[in-house]
Protein backbone atom coordinates (compact mmCIF):
# COMPACT_ATOMS: atom_id res chain seq x y z
CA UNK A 1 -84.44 71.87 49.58
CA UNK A 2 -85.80 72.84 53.11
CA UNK A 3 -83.77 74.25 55.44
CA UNK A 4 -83.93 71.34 58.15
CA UNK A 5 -82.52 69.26 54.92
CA UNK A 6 -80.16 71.36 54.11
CA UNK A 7 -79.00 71.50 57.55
CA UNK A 8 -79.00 67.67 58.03
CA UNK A 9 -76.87 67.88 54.58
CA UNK A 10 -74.33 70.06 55.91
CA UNK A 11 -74.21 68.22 59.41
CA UNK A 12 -73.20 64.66 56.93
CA UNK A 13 -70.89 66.24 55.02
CA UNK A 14 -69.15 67.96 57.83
CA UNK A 15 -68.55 64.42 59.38
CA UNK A 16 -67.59 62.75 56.64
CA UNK A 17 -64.88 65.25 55.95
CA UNK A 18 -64.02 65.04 59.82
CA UNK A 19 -63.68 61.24 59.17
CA UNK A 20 -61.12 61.67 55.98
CA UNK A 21 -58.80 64.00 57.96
CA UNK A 22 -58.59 62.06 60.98
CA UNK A 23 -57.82 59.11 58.31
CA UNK A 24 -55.17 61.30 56.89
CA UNK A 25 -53.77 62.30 60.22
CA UNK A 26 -53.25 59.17 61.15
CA UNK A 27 -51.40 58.27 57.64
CA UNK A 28 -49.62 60.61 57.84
CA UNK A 29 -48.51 60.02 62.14
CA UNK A 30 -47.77 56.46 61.01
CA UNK A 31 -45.40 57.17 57.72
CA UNK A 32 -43.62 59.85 60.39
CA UNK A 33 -43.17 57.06 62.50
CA UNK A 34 -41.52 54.45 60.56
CA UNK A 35 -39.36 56.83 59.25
CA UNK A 36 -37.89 57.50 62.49
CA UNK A 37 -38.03 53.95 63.40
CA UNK A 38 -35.95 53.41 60.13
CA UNK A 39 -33.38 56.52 60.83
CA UNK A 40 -33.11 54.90 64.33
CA UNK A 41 -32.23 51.52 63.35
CA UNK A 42 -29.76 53.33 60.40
CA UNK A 43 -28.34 55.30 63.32
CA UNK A 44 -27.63 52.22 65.41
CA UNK A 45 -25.95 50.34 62.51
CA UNK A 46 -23.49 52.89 61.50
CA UNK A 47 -22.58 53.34 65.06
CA UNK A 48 -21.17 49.34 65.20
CA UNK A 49 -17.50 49.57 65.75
CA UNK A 50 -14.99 48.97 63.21
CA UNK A 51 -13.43 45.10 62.46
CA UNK A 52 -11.05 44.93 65.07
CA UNK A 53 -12.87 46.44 67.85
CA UNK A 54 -16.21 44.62 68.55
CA UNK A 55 -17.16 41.73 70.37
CA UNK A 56 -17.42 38.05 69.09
CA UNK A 57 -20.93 36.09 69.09
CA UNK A 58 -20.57 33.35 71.72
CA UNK A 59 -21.37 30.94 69.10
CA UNK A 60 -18.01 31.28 67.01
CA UNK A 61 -16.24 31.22 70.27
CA UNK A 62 -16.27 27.97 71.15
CA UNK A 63 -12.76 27.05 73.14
CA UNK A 64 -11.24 23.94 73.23
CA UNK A 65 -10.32 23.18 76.65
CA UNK A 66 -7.36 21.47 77.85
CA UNK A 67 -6.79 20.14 81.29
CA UNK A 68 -4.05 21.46 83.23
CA UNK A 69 -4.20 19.07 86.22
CA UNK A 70 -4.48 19.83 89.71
CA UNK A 71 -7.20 22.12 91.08
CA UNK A 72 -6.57 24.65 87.88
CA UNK A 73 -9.09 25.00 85.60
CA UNK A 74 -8.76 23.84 81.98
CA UNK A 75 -7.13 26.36 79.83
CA UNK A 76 -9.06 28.08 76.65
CA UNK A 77 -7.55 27.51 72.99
CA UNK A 78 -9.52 28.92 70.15
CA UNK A 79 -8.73 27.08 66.70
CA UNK A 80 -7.41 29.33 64.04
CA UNK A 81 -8.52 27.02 60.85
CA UNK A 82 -6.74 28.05 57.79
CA UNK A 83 -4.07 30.19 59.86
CA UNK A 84 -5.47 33.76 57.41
CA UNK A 85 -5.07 36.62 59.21
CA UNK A 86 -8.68 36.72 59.31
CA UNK A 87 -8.75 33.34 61.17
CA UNK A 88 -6.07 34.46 63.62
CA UNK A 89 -7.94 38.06 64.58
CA UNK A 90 -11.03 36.57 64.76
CA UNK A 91 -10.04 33.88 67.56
CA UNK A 92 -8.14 36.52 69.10
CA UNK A 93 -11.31 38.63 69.82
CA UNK A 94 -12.58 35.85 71.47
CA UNK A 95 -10.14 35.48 74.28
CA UNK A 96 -10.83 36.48 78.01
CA UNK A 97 -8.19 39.03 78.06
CA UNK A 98 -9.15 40.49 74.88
CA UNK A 99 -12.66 40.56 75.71
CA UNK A 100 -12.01 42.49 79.36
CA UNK A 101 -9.94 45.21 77.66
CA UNK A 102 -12.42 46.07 76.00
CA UNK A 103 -14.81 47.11 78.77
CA UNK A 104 -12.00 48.62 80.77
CA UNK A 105 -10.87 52.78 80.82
CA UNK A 106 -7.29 51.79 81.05
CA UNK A 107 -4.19 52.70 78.33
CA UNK A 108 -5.09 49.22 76.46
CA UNK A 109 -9.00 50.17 76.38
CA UNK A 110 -8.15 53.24 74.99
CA UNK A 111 -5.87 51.65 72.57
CA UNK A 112 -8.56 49.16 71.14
CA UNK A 113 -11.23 51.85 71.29
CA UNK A 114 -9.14 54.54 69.24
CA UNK A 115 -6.82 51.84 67.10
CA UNK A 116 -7.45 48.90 65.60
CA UNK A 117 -6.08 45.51 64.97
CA UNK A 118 -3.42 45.03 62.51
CA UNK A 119 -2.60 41.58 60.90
CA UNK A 120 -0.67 39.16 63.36
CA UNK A 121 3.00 38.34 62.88
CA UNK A 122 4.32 35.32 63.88
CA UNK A 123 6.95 34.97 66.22
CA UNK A 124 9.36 32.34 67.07
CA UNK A 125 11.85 31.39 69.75
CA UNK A 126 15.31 31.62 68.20
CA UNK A 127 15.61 27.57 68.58
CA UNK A 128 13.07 24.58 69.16
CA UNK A 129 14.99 22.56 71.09
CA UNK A 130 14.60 25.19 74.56
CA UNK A 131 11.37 24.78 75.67
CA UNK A 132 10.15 28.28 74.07
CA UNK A 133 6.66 28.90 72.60
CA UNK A 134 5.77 30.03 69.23
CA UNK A 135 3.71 33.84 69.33
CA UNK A 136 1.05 35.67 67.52
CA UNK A 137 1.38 38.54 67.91
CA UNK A 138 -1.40 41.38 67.23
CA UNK A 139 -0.40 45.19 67.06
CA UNK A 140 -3.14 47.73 68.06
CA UNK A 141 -2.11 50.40 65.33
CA UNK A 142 -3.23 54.12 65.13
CA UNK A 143 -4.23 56.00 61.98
CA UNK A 144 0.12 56.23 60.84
CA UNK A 145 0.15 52.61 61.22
CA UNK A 146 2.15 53.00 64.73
CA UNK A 147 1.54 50.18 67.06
CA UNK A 148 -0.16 51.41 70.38
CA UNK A 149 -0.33 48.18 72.07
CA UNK A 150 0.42 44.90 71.58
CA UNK A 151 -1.45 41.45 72.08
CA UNK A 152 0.25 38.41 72.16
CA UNK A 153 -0.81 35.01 71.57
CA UNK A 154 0.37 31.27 72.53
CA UNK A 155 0.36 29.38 69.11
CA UNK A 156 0.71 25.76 69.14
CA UNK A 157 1.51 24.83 65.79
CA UNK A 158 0.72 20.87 66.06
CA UNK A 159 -2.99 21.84 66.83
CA UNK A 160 -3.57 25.09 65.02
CA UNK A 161 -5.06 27.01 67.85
CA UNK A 162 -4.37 29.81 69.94
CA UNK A 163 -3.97 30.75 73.51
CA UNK A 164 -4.28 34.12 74.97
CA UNK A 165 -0.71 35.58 76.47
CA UNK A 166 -0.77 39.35 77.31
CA UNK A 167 -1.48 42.66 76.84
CA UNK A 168 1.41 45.33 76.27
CA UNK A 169 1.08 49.30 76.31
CA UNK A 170 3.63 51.32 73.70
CA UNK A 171 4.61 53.64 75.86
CA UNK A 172 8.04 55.74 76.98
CA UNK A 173 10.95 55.12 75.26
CA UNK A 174 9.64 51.91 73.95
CA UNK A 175 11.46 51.46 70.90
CA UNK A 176 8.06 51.07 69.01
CA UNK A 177 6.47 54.27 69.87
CA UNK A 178 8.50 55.43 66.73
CA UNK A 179 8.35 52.75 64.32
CA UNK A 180 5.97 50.58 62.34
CA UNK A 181 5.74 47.13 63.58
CA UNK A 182 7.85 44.87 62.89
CA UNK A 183 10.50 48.04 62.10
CA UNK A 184 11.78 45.84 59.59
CA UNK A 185 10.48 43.87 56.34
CA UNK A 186 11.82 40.48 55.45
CA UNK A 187 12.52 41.77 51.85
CA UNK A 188 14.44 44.45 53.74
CA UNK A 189 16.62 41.74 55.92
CA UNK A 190 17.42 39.72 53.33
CA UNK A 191 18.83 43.07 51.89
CA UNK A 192 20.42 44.01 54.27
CA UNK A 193 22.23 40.52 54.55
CA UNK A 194 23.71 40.49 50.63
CA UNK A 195 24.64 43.60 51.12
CA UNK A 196 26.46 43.73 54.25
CA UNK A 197 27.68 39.90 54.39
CA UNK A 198 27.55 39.01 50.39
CA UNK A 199 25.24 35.89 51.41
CA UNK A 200 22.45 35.69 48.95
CA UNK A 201 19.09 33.80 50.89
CA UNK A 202 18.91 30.27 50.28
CA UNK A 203 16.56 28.65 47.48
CA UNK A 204 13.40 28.10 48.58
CA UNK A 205 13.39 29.43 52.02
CA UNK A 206 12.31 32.47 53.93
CA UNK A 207 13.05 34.84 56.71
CA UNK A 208 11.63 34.59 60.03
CA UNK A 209 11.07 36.88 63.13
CA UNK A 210 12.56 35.39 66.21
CA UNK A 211 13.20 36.16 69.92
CA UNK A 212 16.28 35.31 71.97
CA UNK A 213 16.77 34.96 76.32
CA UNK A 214 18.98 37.64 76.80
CA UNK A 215 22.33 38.22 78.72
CA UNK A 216 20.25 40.58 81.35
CA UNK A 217 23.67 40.67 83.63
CA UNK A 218 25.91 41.04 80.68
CA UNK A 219 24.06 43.90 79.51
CA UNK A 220 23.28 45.03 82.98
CA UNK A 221 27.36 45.19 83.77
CA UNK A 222 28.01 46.61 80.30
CA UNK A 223 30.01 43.91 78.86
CA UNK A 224 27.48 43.85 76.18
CA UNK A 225 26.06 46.33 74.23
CA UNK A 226 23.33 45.05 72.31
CA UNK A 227 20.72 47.49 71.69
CA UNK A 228 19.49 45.82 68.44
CA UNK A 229 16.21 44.31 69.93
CA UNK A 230 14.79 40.31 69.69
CA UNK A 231 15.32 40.21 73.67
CA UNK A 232 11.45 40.28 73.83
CA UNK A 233 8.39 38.73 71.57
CA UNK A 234 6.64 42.01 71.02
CA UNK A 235 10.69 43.81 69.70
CA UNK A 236 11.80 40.42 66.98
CA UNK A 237 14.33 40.12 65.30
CA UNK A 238 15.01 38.40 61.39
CA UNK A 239 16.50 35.53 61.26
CA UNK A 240 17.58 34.83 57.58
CA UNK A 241 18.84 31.55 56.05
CA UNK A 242 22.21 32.06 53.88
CA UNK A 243 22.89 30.15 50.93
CA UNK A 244 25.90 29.61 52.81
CA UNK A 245 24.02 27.48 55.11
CA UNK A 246 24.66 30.01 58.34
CA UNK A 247 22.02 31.91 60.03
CA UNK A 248 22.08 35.88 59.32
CA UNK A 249 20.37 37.93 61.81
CA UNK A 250 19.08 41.41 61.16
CA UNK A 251 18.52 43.35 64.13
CA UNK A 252 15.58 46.34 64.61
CA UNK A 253 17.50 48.72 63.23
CA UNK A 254 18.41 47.05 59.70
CA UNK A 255 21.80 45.80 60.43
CA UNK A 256 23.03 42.01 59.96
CA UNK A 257 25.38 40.29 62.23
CA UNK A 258 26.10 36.49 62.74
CA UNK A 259 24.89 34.72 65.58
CA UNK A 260 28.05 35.50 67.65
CA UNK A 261 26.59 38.89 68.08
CA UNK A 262 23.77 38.29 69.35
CA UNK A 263 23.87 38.12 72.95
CA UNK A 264 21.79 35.05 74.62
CA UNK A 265 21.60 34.60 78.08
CA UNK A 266 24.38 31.72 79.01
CA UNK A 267 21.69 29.84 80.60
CA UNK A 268 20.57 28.48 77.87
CA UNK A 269 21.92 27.20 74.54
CA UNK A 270 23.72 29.87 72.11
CA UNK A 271 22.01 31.23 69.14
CA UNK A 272 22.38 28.56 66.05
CA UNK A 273 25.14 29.61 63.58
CA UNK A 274 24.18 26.31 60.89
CA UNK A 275 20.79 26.42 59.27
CA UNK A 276 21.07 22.73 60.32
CA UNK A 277 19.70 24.08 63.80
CA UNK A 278 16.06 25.33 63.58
C-alpha cells in the first residue's frame, strides 16, 4: 500500500474509533444519569412522613358544610364512614386546625412532627339529656406510647361526621405526662368494679369513657377532694354498667366509686346512679 493510502487508512480508522467513544461516552453519561434521577426520586419517597403526620389530598377532604346563621360562615364536618379508626384519623387530618399545626414551630408542631397519631377514643358527656357533645379524641403519642398532645374532635353521632375542637399540649403536672392514654383499660374498670363493689358488668353491655362539669368552687374551697380525673374530655373517666343496674365509675387512677362520689358541678343535673339514665 502507498504511503498517502496508508495515511488516508489511518486518518478513517482514527475517526471511526473517535465516533465509537464519543457513542460510549455518551452511554455511559446517560445510564449515570438515570441512576441519579432514580436515587433522587428513591430519596424523596423514603423521606414522606409517617401515617399520622402528612397532609391530606384536597380531594378526600371534601367538608360538609353546615350553616350557622348570621354573618358566620358555615362550619366544616368531615364524614367518618364506617367509624374505623382509620376513617376517624383520616378526617381528622383534614381539619383546619390540624392542618395549621402542622406548618407551625410551636409545642403542638413539634408534637405532630416527632409523635404520631394514636387511634381515637371516644368520649362522652356523663348524660345526654345536658346539652353536652360527644368527643374524638386523638392522642399525639411518642415512641413509649405517652400522649404528647391531644386533638379533640366534635362527633355527631346522628350524621357520622366530625368537627374539629382543639388542640392540647401534655405538659407540667398534667396528669398524662406520666401515663398512657386513657390510664385505664375497660377490661381493667370492669375489674376493678367486681372487685371492689362485687357488681359483675351487665350482659351484653360495655364500659364507656365519660366526662363530668365539675364542682370548680367545691373543689376550689376544699369541700371536695376529687382528684380522680373525668372533669375534662382529654382526662375520662369509665363509666361501667352493673348487673345491678347502677352505674360504677372508675376513676384515672383504677379505683371505683358510685356516682355519689363523683363531684358534678350543682349547676347541672347529678351524675346518673340507674343504668336507666344514659
Amino acid at each position: 500500500m502507498s504511503q498517502p493510502a496508508r495515511k488516508k487508512n489511518r486518518r478513517s480508522t482514527q475517526r471511526v474509533g473517535s465516533f465509537w467513544r464519543a457513542v460510549r461516552l455518551t452511554a455511559i453519561i446517560s445510564f449515570v444519569s438515570l441512576a441519579v434521577i432514580a436515587v433522587v426520586f428513591a430519596l424523596v419517597e423514603s423521606a414522606q412522613p409517617p401515617l399520622g403526620k402528612h397532609t391530606q389530598t384536597a380531594a378526600s377532604c371534601t367538608p360538609t358544610l353546615v350553616s350557622t346563621g348570621g354573618q358566620a360562615p358555615p362550619e366544616k364536618w368531615y364524614s367518618i364512614n364506617s367509624g374505623s379508626a382509620a376513617d376517624i384519623l383520616s378526617a381528622a387530618k383534614c381539619t383546619d386546625i390540624y392542618q395549621s399545626a402542622l406548618q407551625g414551630n410551636d409545642i403542638i408542631a413539634t408534637a405532630l412532627h416527632t409523635g404520631m397519631l394514636a387511634n381515637p377514643v371516644l368520649v362522652k358527656p356523663y348524660r345526654s339529656d345536658v346539652g353536652l357533645a360527644q368527643y374524638w379524641v386523638v392522642p399525639v403519642v411518642n415512641a413509649s406510647n405517652r400522649p404528647l398532645a391531644f386533638l379533640t374532635l366534635f362527633y355527631d353521632p346522628q350524621s357520622q361526621r366530625i368537627q374539629e375542637g382543639e388542640f392540647d399540649a401534655v405538659t407540667g403536672n398534667m396528669f398524662y405526662t406520666s401515663h398512657a392514654f386513657p390510664a385505664i383499660t375497660a377490661n381493667a374498670a370492669v375489674a376493678a368494679v367486681s372487685a371492689e363493689q362485687h357488681v359483675a358488668l351487665a350482659a351484653g353491655q360495655a364500659a364507656e369513657l365519660i366526662y363530668f362539669p365539675a364542682d370548680v368552687i367545691g373543689i376550689q374551697q376544699g369541700t371536695n377532694h376529687w382528684n380522680g380525673g373525668g372533669t375534662s374530655v382529654i382526662d375520662p373517666i369509665w363509666r361501667v354498667p352493673g348487673a345491678d343496674g347502677l352505674w360504677h365509675y372508675v376513676d384515672h387512677n383504677g379505683q371505683s366509686h358510685p356516682s355519689t362520689d363523683i363531684p358534678v358541678d350543682p349547676s347541672y343535673q347529678p351524675m346518673p346512679a340507674s343504668t336507666t339514665i344514659q
